[in-house]
Every structure is written in C-alpha cells, then in structure tokens.
N, C-alpha and C. Protein backbone atom coordinates (compact mmCIF):
# COMPACT_ATOMS: atom_id res chain seq x y z
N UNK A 1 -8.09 11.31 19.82
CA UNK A 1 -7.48 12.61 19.58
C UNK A 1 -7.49 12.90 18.08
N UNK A 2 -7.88 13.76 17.88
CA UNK A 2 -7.37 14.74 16.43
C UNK A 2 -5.92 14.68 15.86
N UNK A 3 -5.88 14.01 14.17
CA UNK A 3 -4.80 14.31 13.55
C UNK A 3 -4.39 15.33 13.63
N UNK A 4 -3.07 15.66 13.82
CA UNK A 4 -2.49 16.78 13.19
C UNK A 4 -3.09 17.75 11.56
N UNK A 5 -3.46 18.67 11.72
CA UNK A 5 -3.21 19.45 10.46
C UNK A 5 -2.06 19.44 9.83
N UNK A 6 -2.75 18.52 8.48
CA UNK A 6 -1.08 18.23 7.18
C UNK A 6 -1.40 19.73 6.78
N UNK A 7 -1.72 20.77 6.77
CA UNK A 7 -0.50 21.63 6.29
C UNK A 7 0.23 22.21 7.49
N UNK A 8 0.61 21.73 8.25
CA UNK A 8 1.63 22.10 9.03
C UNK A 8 2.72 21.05 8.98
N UNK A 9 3.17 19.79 8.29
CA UNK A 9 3.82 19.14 7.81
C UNK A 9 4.38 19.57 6.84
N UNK A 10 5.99 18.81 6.37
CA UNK A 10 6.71 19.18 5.10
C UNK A 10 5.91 19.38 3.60
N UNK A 11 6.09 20.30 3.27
CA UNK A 11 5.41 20.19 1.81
C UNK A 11 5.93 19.17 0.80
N UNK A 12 6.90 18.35 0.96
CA UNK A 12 7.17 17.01 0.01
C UNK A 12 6.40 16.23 0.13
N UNK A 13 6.13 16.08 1.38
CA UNK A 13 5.48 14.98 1.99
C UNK A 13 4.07 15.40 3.03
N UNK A 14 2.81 14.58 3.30
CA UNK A 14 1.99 14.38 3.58
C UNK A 14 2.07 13.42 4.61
N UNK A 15 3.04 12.69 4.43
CA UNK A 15 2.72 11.29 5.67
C UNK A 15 2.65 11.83 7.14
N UNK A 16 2.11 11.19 7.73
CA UNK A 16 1.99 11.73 9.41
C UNK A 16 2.42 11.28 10.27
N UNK A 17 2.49 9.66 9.59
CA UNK A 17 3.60 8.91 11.17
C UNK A 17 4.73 7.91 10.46
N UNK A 18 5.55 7.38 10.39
CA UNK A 18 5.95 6.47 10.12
C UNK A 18 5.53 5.01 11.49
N UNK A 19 4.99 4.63 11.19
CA UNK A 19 4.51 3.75 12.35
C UNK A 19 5.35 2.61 12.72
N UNK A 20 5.70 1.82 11.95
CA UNK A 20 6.57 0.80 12.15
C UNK A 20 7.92 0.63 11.11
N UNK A 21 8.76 -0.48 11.39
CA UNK A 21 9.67 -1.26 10.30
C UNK A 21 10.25 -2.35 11.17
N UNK A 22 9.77 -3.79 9.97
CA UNK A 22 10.61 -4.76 10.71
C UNK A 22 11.96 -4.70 10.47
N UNK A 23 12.81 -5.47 11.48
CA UNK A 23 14.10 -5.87 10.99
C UNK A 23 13.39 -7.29 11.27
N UNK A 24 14.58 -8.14 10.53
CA UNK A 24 14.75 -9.43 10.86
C UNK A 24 16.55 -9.79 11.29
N UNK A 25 16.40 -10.75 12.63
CA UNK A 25 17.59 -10.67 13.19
C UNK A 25 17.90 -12.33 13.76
N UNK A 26 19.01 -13.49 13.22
CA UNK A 26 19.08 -14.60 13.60
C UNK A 26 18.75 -14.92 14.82
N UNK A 27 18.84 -14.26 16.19
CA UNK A 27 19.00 -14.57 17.21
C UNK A 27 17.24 -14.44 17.74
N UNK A 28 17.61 -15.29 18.91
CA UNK A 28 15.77 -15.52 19.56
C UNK A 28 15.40 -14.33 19.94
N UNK A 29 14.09 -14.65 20.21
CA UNK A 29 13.20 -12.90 20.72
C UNK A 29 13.34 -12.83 22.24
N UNK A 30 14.54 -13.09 22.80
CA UNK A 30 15.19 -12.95 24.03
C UNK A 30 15.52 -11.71 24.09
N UNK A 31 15.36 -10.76 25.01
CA UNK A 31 15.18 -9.32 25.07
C UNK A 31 16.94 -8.87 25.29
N UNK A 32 17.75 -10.33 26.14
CA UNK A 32 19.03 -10.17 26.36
C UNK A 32 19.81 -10.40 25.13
N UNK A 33 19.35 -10.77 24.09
CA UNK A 33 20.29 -10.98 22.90
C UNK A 33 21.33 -9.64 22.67
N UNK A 34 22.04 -9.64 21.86
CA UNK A 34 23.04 -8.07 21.21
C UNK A 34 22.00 -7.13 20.61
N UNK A 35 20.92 -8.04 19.70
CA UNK A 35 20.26 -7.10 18.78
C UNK A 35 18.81 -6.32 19.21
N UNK A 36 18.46 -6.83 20.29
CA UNK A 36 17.50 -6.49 21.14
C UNK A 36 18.02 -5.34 22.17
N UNK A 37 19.45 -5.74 22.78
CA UNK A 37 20.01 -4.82 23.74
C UNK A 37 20.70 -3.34 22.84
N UNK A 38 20.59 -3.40 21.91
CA UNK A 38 20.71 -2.03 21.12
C UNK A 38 19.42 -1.52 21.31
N UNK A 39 18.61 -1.99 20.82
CA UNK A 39 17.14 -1.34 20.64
C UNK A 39 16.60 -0.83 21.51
N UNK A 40 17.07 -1.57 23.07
CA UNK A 40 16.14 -1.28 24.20
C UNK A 40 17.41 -0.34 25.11
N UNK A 41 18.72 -0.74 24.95
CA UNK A 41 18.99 -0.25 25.98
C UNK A 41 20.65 1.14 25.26
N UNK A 42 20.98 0.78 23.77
CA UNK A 42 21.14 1.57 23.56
C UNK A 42 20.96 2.63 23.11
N UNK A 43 20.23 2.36 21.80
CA UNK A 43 18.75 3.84 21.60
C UNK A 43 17.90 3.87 22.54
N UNK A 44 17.58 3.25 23.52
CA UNK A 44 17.02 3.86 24.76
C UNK A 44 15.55 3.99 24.11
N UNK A 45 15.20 2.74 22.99
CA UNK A 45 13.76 1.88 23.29
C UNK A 45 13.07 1.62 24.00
N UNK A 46 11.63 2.06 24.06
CA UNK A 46 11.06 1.30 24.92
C UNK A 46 10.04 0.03 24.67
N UNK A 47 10.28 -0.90 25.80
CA UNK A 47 9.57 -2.30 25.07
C UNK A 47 7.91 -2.20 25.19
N UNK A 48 7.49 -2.96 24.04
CA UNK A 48 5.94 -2.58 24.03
C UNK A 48 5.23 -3.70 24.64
N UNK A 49 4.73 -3.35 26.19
CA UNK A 49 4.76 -4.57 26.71
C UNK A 49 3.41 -5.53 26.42
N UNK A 50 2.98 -5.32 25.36
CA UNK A 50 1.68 -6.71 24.65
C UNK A 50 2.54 -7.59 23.94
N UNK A 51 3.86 -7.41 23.46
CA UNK A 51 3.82 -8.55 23.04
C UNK A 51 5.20 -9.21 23.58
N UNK A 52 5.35 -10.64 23.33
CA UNK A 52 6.21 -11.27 24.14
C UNK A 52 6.81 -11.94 23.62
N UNK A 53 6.92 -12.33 22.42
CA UNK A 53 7.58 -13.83 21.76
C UNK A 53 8.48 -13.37 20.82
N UNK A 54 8.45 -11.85 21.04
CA UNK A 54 9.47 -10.93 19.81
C UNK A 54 9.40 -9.60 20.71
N UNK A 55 10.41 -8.52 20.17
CA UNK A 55 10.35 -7.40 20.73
C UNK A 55 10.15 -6.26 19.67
N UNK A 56 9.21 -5.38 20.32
CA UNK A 56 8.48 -4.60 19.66
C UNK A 56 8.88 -3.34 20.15
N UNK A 57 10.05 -2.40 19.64
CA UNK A 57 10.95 -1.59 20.42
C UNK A 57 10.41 -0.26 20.32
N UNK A 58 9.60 0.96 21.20
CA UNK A 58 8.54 2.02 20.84
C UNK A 58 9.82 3.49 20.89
N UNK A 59 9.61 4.02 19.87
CA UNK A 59 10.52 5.49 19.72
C UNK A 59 9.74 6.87 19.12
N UNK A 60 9.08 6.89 20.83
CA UNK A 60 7.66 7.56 20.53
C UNK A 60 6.38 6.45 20.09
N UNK A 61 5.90 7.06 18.86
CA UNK A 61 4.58 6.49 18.26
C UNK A 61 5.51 5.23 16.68
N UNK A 62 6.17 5.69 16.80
CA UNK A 62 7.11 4.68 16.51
C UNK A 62 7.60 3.73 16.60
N UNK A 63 7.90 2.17 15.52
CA UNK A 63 8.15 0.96 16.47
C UNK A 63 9.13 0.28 15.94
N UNK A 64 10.04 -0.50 16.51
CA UNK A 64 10.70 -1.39 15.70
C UNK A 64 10.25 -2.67 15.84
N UNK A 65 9.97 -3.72 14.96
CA UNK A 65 9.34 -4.55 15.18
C UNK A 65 10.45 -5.12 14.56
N UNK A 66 11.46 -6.31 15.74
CA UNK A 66 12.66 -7.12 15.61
C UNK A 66 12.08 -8.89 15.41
N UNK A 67 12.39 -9.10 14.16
CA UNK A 67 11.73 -10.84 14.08
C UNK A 67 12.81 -11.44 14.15
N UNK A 68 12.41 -12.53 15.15
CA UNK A 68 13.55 -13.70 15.57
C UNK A 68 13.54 -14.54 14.71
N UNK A 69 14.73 -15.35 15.23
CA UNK A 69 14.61 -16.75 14.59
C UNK A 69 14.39 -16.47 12.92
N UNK A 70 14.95 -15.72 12.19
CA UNK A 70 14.95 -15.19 10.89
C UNK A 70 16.55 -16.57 9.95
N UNK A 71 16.42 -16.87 8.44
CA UNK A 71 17.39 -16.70 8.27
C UNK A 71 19.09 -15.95 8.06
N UNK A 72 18.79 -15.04 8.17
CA UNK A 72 19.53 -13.61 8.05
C UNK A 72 19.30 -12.73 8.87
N UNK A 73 20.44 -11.99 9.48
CA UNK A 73 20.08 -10.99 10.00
C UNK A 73 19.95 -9.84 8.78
N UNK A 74 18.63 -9.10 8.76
CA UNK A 74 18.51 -7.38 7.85
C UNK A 74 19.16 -6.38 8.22
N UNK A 75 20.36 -6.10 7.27
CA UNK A 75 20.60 -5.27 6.63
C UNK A 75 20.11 -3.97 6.05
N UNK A 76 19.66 -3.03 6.02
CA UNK A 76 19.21 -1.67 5.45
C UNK A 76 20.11 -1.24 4.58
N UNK A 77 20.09 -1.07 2.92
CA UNK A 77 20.89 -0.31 2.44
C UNK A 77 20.32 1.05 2.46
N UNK A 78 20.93 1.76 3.46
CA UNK A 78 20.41 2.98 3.20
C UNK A 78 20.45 3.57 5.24
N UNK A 79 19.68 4.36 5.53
CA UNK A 79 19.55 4.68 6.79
C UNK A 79 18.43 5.18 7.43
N UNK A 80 18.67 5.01 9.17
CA UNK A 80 16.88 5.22 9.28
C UNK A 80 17.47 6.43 10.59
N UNK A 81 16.30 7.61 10.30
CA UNK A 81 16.77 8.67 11.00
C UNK A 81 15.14 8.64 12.56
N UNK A 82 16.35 8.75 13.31
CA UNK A 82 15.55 9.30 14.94
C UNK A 82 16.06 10.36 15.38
N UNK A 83 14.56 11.13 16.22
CA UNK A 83 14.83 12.02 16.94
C UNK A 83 14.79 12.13 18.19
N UNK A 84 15.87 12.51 18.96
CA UNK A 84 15.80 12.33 20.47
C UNK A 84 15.54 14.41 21.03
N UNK A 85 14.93 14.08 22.48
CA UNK A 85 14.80 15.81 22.80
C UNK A 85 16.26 16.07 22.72
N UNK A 86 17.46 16.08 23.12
CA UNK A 86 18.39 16.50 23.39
C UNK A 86 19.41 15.78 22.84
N UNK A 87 20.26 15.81 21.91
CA UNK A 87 21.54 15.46 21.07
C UNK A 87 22.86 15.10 21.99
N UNK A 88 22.82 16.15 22.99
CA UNK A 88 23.96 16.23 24.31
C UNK A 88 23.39 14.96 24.69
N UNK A 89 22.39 14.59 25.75
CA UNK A 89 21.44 13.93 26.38
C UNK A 89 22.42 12.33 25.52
N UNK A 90 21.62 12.39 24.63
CA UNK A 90 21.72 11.16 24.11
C UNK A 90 23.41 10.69 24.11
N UNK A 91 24.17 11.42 23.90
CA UNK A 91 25.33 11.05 23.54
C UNK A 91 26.27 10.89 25.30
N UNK A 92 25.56 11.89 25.75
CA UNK A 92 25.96 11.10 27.01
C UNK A 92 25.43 10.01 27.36
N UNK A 93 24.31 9.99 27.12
CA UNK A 93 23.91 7.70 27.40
C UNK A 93 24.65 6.84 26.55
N UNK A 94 25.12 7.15 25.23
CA UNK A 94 25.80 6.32 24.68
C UNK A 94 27.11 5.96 25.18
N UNK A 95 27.93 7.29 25.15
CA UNK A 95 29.07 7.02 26.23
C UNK A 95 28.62 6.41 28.06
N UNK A 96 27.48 6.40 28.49
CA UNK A 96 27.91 5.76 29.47
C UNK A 96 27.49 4.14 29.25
N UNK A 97 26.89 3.76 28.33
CA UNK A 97 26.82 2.49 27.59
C UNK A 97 28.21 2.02 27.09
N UNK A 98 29.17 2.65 26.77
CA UNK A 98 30.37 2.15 26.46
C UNK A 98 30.42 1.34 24.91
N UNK A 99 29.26 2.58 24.13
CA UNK A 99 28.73 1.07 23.05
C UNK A 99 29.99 1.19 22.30
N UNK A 100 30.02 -0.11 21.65
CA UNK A 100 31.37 -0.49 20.44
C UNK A 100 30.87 -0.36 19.54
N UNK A 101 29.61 0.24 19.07
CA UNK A 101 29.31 0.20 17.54
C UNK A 101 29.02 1.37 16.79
N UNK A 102 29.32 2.61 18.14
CA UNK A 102 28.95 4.00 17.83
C UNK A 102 30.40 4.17 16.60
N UNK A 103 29.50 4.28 15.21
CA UNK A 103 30.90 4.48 14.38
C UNK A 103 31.45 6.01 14.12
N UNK A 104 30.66 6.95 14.44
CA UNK A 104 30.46 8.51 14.08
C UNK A 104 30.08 9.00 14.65
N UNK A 105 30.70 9.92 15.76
CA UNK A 105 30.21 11.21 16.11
C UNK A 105 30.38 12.62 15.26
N UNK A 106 29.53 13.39 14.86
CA UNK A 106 29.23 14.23 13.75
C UNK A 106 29.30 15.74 14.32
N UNK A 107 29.66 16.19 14.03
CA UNK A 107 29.25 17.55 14.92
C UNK A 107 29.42 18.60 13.37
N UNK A 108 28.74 18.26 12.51
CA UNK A 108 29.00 19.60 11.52
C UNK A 108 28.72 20.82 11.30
N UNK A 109 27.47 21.24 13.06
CA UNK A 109 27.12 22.48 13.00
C UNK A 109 27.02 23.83 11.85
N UNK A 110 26.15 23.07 11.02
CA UNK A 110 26.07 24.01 10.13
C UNK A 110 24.59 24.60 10.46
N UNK A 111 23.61 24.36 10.80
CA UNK A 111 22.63 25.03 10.81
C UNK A 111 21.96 24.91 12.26
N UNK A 112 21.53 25.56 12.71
CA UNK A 112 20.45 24.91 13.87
C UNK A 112 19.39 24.52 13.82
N UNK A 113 18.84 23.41 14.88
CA UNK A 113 17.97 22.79 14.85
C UNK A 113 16.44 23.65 14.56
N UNK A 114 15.88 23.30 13.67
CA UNK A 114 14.95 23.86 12.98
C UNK A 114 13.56 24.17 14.11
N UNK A 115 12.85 25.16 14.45
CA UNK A 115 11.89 25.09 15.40
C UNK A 115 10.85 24.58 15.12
N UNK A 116 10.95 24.10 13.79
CA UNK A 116 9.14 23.38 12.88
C UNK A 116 9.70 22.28 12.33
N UNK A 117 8.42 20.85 12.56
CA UNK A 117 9.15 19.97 11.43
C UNK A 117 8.72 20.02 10.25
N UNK A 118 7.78 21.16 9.74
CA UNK A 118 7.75 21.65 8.26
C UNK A 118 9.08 22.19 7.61
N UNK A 119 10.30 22.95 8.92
CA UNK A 119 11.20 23.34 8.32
C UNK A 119 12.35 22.64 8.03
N UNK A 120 12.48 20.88 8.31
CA UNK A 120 13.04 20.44 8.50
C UNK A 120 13.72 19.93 7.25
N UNK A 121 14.84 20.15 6.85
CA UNK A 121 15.39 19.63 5.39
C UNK A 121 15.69 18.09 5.22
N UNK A 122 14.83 17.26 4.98
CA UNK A 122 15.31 15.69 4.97
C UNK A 122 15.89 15.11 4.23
N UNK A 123 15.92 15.83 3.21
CA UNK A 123 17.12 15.12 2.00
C UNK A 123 18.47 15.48 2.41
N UNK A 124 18.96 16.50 3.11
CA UNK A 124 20.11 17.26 3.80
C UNK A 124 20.38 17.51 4.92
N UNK A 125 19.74 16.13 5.94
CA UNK A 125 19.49 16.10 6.75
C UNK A 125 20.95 15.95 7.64
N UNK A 126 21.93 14.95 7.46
CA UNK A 126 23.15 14.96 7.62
C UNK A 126 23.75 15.98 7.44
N UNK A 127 23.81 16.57 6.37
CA UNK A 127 25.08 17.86 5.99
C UNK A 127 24.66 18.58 6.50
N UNK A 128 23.31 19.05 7.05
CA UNK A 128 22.97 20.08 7.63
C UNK A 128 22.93 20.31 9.33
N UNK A 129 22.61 18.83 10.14
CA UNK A 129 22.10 19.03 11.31
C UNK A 129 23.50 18.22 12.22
N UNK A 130 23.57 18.56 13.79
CA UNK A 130 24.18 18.10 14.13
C UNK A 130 23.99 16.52 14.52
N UNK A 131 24.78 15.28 14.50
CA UNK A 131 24.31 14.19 14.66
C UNK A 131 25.09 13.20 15.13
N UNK A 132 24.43 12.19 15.45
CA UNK A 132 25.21 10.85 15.75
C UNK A 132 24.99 10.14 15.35
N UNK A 133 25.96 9.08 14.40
CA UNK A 133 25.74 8.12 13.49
C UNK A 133 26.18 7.00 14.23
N UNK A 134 25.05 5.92 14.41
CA UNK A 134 25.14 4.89 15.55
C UNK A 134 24.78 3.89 14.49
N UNK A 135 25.49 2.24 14.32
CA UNK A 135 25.52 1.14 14.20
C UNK A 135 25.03 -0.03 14.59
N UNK A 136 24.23 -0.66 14.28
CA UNK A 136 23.53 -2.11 15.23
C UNK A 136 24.17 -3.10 14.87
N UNK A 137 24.35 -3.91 15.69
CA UNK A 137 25.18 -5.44 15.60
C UNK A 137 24.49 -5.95 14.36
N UNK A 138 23.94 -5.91 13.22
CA UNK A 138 23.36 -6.30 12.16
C UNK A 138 23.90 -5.39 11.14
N UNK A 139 24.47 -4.63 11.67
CA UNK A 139 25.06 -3.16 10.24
C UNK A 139 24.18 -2.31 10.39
N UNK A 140 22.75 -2.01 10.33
CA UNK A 140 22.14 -1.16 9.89
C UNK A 140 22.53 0.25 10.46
N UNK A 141 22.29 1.38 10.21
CA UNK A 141 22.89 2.89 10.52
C UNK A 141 21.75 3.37 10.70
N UNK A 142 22.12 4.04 11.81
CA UNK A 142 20.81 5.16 12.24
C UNK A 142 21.71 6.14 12.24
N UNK A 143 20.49 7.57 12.29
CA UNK A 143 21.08 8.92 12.64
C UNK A 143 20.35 9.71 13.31
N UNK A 144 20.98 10.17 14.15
CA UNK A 144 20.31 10.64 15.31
C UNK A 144 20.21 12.16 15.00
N UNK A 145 19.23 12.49 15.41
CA UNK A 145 19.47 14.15 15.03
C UNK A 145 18.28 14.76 16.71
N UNK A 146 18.94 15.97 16.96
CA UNK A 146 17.74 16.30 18.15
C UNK A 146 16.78 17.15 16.95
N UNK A 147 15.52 17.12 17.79
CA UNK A 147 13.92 17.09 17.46
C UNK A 147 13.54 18.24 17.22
N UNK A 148 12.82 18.73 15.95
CA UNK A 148 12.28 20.01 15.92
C UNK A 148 11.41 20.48 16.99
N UNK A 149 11.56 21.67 17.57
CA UNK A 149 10.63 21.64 19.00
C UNK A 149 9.54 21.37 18.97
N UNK A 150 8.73 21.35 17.72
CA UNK A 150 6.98 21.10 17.56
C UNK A 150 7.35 20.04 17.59
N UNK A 151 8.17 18.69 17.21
CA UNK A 151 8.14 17.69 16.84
C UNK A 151 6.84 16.79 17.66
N UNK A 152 7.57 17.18 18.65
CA UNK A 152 6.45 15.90 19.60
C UNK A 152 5.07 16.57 19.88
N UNK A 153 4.79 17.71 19.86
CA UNK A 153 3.45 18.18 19.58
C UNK A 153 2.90 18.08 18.73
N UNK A 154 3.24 18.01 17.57
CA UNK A 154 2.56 17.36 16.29
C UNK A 154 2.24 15.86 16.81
N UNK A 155 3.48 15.23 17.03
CA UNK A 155 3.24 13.74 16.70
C UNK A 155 2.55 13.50 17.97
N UNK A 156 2.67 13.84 18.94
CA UNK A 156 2.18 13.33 20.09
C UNK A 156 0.46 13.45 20.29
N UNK A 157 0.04 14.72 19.33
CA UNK A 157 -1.04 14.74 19.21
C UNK A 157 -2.40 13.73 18.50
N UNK A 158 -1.25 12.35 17.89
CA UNK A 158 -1.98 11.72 17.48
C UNK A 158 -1.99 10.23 19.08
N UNK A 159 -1.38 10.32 19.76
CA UNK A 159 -1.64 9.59 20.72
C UNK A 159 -0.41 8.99 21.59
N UNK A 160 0.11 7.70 22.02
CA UNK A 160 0.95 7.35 22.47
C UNK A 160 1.19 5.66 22.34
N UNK A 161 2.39 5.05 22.32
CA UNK A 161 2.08 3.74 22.32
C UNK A 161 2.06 3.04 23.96
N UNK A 162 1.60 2.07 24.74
CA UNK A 162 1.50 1.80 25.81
C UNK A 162 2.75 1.47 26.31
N UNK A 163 3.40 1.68 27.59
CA UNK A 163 4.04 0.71 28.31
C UNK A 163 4.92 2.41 28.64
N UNK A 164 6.70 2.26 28.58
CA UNK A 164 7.22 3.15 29.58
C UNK A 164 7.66 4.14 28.23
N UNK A 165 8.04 5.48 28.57
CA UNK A 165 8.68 6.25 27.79
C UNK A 165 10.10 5.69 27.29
N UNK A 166 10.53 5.90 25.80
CA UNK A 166 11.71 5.89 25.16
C UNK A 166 12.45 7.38 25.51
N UNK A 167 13.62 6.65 25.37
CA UNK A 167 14.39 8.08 25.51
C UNK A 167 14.14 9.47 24.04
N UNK A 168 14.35 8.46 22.82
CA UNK A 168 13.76 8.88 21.53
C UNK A 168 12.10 8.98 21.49
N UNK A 169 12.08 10.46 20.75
CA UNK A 169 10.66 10.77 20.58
C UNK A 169 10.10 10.58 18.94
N UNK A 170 10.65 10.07 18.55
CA UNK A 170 10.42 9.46 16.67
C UNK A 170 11.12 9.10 15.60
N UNK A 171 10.84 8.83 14.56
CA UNK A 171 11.72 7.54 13.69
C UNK A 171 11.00 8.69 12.70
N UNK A 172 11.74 10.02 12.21
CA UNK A 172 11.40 10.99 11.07
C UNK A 172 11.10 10.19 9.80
N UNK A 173 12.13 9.28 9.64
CA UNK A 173 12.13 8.79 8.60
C UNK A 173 12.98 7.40 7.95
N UNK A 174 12.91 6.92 6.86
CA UNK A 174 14.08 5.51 6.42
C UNK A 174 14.27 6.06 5.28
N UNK A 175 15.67 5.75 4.66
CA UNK A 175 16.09 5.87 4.06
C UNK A 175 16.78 4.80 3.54
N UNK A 176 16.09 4.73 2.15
CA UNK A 176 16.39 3.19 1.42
C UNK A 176 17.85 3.73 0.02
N UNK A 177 18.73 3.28 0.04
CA UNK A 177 19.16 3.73 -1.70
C UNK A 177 19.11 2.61 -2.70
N UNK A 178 18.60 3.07 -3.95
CA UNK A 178 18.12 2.23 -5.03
C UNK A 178 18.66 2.93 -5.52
N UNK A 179 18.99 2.07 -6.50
CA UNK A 179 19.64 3.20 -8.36
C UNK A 179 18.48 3.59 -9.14
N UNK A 180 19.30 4.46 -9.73
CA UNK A 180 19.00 5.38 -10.31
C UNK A 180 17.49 4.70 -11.22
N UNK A 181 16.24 5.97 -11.51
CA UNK A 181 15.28 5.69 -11.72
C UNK A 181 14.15 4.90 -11.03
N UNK A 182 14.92 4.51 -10.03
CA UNK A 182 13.80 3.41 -8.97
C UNK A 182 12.87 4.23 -8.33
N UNK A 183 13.33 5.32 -7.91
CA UNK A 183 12.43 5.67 -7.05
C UNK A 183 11.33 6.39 -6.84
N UNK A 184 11.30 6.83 -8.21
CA UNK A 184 10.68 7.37 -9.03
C UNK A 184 8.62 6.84 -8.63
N UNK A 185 9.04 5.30 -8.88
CA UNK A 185 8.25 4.47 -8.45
C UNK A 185 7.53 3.81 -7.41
N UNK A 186 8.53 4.50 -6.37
CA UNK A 186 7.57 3.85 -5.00
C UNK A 186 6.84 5.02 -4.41
C-alpha cells in the first residue's frame, strides 16, 4: 500500500508512524503478569501473535514491545498519548475492568475533537482535548484522547499489524521531559 501524503500530516512534524517503544518490566513475559494484563486487557492491546517469549502489545500499527526479566521496571518521565475511536467506549471498558490505577478522569471539554490529524494540537493536547489519564503498574502515564476522524485512514493506509484488532487505533505520540535546552537536540 501507498504512504500517506505528508502534506496532509501536522506541519511540525513529518513522521508517519510511531512504530514501536520498549518498556522494560521485572516480571516474566507471562502474558498473566500485572504489567502485561494492562497492556492487553486494560488498554485493550492486542497481542502480536509471532512472538512468544515477550509480549508485543499492537495499538493499531503501533506496538508496545514489554521486555521481561529486566533489572528495573521503566519508568517514562514524561507521557505517551493513544487514540481510541470512542472516549465514552473506552472509559466504559475501564470501569468494567474495575482498574485501580485509572488516576484521572479529565473531562475539560474545551475544544472538540479535531476532524484532521493535521489539526490536531500536540503540544496542548491535554488542556485542550477531552481525556483519560490512565497509570501502569510501573508508573508510566498514558493519555487517552478519542481519534481525529481521518486518523485511521491516514494510518491505516499504510497497512496493519497481524493477529486480532486492539480496541486503540494509535500511539499519536511520547512524550519525554528533559530540561531545559535538551531538546533542542534530539
């Protein structure tokens, strides 16, 4: 299939997929662990079924790639944003998950969900959109935001990853914080 046309992407940015990010997490690549059962069954991951000795969690064309048997579980200073079709949707699976780590439900309705993800404001992505700020047994923070309607027509147009649908249709973006002048650089 045909890339997407980058000028129909954000004008900051050029990138087209975010494809992966590991975490690293103490516990085995047992799919029943805490840190696996977030991935798969409370963001509503889907597992990528080639590989087996670790879990490879798909959100869309998107992946989390969870390494076992790590010294440390990873930490993110900073946050990693997903998009699900429906914001309602999602938050009713979380409540019927009963999760303990949902730290924030957000509702700041200040703008509506943007119909382009060219229009999508990512630096103001929080203050602007409605969201759910969800926690993994490791700390890290996600934020959930529902999906610009092109979203998955853009992205989907570059293909699919194998095995079953995620409830989430992409991982927009990560968000790292460094002080001041760092970032300048990456």
């Amino acid at each position: 299939m045909p890339l997407p046309n980058v000028s129909t992407l954000p004008t900051d940015s050029r990138v087209i997929l975010l494809e992966h990010i590991n975490l690293s997490t103490q516990e085995d690549g047992d799919a029943a662990n805490s840190t696996n059962r977030f991935y798969l069954d409370v963001l509503g991951c889907a597992r990528d079924p080639r590989v087996k000795w670790m879990v490879h969690a798909n959100i869309g064309l998107s992946q989390f790639h969870i390494l076992p048997n790590q010294p440390v579980s990873q930490r993110l200073d900073g946050e990693i944003g997903l998009f699900y079709p429906s914001l309602d949707e999602f938050e009713a699976h979380l409540v019927s998950r009963a999760y303990p780590y949902v730290s924030t439900l957000c509702s700041s309705r200040h703008r509506a969900v943007p119909s382009t993800i060219r229009a999508w404001d990512f630096a103001n992505a929080t203050s602007e959109y409605d969201h759910l700020q969800v926690t993994c047994p490791n700390g890290n923070t996600f934020q959930c935001f529902q999906s610009p309607l092109d979203y998955f027509d853009v992205v989907g147009a570059i293909g699919a990853q194998p095995g079953e649908r995620a409830l989430g249709v992409g991982m927009p973006y990560v968000k790292i914080l460094v002080r001041p002048g760092v970032a300048s650089g990456i």
